[in-house]
Protein backbone atom coordinates (compact mmCIF):
# COMPACT_ATOMS: atom_id res chain seq x y z
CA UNK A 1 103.23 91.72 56.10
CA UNK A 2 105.67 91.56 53.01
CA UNK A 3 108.91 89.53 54.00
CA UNK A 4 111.78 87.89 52.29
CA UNK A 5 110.88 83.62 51.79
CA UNK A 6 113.13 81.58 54.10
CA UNK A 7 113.75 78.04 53.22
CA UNK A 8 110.58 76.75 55.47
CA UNK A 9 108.24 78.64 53.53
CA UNK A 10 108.95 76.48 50.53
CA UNK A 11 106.00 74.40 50.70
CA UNK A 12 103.49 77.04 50.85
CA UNK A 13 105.29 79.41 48.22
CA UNK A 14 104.61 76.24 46.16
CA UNK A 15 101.12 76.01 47.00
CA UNK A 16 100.23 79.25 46.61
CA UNK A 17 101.66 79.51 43.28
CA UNK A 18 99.92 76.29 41.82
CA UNK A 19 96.23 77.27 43.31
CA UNK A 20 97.03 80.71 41.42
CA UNK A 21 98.34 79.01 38.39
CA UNK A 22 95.68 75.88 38.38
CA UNK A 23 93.03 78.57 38.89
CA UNK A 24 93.55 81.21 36.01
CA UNK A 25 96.42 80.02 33.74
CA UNK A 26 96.05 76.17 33.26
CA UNK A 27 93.30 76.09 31.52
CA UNK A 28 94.23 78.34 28.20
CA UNK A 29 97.97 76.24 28.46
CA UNK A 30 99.07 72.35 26.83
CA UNK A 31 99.98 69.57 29.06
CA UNK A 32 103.28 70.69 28.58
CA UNK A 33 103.02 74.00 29.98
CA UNK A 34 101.40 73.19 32.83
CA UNK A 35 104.65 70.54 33.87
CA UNK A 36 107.02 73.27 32.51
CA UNK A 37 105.17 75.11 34.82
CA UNK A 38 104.94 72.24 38.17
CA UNK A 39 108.72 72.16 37.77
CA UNK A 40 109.44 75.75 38.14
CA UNK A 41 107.34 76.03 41.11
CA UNK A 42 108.30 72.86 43.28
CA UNK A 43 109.35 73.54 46.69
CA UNK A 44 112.78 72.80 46.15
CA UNK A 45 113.23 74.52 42.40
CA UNK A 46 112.26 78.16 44.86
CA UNK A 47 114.46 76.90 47.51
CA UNK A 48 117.56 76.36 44.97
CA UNK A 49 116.75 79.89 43.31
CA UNK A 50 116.72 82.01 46.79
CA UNK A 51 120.12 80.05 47.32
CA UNK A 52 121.57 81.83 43.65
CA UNK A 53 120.28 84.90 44.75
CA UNK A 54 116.90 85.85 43.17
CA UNK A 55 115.02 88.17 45.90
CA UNK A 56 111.71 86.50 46.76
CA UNK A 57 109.38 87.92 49.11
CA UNK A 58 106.35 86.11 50.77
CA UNK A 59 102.89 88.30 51.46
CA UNK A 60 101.58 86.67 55.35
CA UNK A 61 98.13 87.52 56.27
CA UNK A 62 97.33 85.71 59.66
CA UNK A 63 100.57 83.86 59.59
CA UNK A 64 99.77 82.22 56.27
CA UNK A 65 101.84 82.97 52.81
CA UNK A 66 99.14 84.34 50.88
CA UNK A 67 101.52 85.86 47.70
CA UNK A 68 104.91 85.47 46.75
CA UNK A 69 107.08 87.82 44.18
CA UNK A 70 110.64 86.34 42.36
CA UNK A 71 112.89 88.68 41.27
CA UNK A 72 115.91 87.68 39.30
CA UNK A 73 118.97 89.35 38.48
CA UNK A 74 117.56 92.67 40.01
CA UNK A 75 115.26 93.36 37.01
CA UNK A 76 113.35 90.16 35.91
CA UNK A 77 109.53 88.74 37.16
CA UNK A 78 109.66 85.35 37.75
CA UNK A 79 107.16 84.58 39.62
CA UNK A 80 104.43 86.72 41.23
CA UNK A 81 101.20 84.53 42.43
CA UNK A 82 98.23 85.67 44.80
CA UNK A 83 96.12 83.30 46.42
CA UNK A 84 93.01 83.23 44.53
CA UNK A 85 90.76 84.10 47.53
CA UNK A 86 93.32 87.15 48.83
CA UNK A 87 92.91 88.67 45.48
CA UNK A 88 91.60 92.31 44.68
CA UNK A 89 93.50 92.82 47.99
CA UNK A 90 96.28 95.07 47.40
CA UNK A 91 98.57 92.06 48.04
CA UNK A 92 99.43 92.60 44.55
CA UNK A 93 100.37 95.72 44.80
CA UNK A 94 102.18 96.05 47.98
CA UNK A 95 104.43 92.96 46.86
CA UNK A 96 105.32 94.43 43.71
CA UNK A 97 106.31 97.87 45.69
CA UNK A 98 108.24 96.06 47.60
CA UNK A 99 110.57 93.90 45.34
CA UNK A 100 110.86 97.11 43.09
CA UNK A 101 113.32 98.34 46.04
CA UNK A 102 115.64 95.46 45.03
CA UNK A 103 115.04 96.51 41.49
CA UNK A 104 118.86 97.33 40.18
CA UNK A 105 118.31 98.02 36.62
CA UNK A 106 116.31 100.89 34.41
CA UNK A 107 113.77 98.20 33.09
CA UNK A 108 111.88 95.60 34.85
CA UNK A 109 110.42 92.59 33.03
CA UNK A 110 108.14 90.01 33.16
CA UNK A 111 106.71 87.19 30.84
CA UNK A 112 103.39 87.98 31.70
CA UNK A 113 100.90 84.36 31.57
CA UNK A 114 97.67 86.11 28.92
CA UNK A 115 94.81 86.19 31.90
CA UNK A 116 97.58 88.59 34.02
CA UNK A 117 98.07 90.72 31.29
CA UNK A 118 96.02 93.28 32.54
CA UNK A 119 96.89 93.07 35.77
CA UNK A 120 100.18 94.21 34.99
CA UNK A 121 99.34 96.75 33.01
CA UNK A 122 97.69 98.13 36.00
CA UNK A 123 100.61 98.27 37.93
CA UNK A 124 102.29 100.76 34.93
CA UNK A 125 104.03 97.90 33.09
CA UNK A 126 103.78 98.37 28.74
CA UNK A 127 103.79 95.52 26.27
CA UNK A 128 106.69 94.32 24.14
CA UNK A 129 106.48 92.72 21.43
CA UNK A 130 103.81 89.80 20.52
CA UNK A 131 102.43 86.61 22.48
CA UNK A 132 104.95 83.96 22.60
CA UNK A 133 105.23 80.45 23.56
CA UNK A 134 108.08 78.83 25.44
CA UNK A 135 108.13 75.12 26.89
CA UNK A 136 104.28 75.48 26.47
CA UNK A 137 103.88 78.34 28.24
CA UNK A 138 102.52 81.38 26.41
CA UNK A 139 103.11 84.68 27.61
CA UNK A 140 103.10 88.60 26.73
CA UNK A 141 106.64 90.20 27.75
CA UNK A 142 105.75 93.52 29.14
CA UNK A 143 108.31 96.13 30.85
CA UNK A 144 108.17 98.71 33.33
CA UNK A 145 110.96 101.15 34.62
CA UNK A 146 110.99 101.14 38.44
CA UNK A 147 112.10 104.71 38.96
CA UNK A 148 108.64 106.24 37.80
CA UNK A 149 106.90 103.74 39.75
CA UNK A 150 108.89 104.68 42.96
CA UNK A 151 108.37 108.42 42.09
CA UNK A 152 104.68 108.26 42.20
C-alpha cells in the first residue's frame, strides 16, 4: 500500500532510509557524506520537510514502512529508499508511479547516489551532466519527464 508519511511514521522513514543508505551508498562516500547524509534523514529533518510541503509517500507491506519517496517542489527526488530485503519488489516502481501524480513540472530530477544509477535509468530517467560531489555526497543528476512515463 503506497500512502502519504504522517508525522508518526518519522522514525521508520528514518530507518528505512539509513539501512538503504548504510547498505549500498556508505561505503563508496567520506565521513562527511555519510553525516551530510544522517542529517537529511533524521526523523525530525522528514517531519520539518512534510510540514513545507514536499509530498512524501511511505510503501507498507504488513503494516511496516518498507520504502519512502520525497518529492520537492513538484519536480525534485529527494529521497527515494527501499528496504534492502523488500527490494527487486516493485516497491520501487509503484512508489515512483505514484509521486509522479504530484509531479507539477515537465522535468523531474534527482541527484542520483552512483550504485542507484541504474536503477533509475530503469525507471526511464537520462543522465545530465557528469558525477558531482556536494557536502560529500557524490551523485549523477539524471532527469525524466513525467508525462511519457504516465502515458505508457
Amino acid at each position: 500500500m503506497i500512502r502519504k508519511m504522517v508525522a508518526g511514521d518519522a522514525v521508520a522513514v528514518s530507518n528505512v532510509c539509513m539501512a538503504a543508505f548504510m547498505k549500498s551508498v556508505a561505503p563508496e562516500l567520506s565521513q562527511e557524506g555519510v553525516n551530510t547524509f544522517k542529517s537529511i534523514a533524521e526523523p525530525e529533518a522528514f517531519n520539518r520537510r512534510a510540514a513545507q510541503g514536499h509530498v512524501i509517500l511511505v510503501a507498507e507491506k504488513n503494516q511496516s514502512v518498507v520504502g519512502v519517496i520525497e518529492l520537492k517542489a513538484g519536480q525534485h527526488i529527494a529521497m527515494f529508499f527501499v528496504e534492502p530485503c523488500a527490494q527487486r519488489l516493485g516497491i520501487g516502481r509503484a512508489l515512483l508511479d505514484a509521486v509522479l501524480e504530484f509531479a507539477n513540472k515537465d522535468e523531474v530530477t534527482v541527484k542520483a547516489s552512483l550504485s542507484s544509477v541504474t536503477a533509475y535509468e530503469r525507471f526511464g530517467f537520462k543522465r545530465v551532466g557528469t558525477v558531482a560531489v556536494e557536502s560529500g555526497l557524490r551523485y549523477q543528476a539524471l532527469s525524466l519527464n513525467p508525462r511519457e512515463v504516465k502515458a505508457d
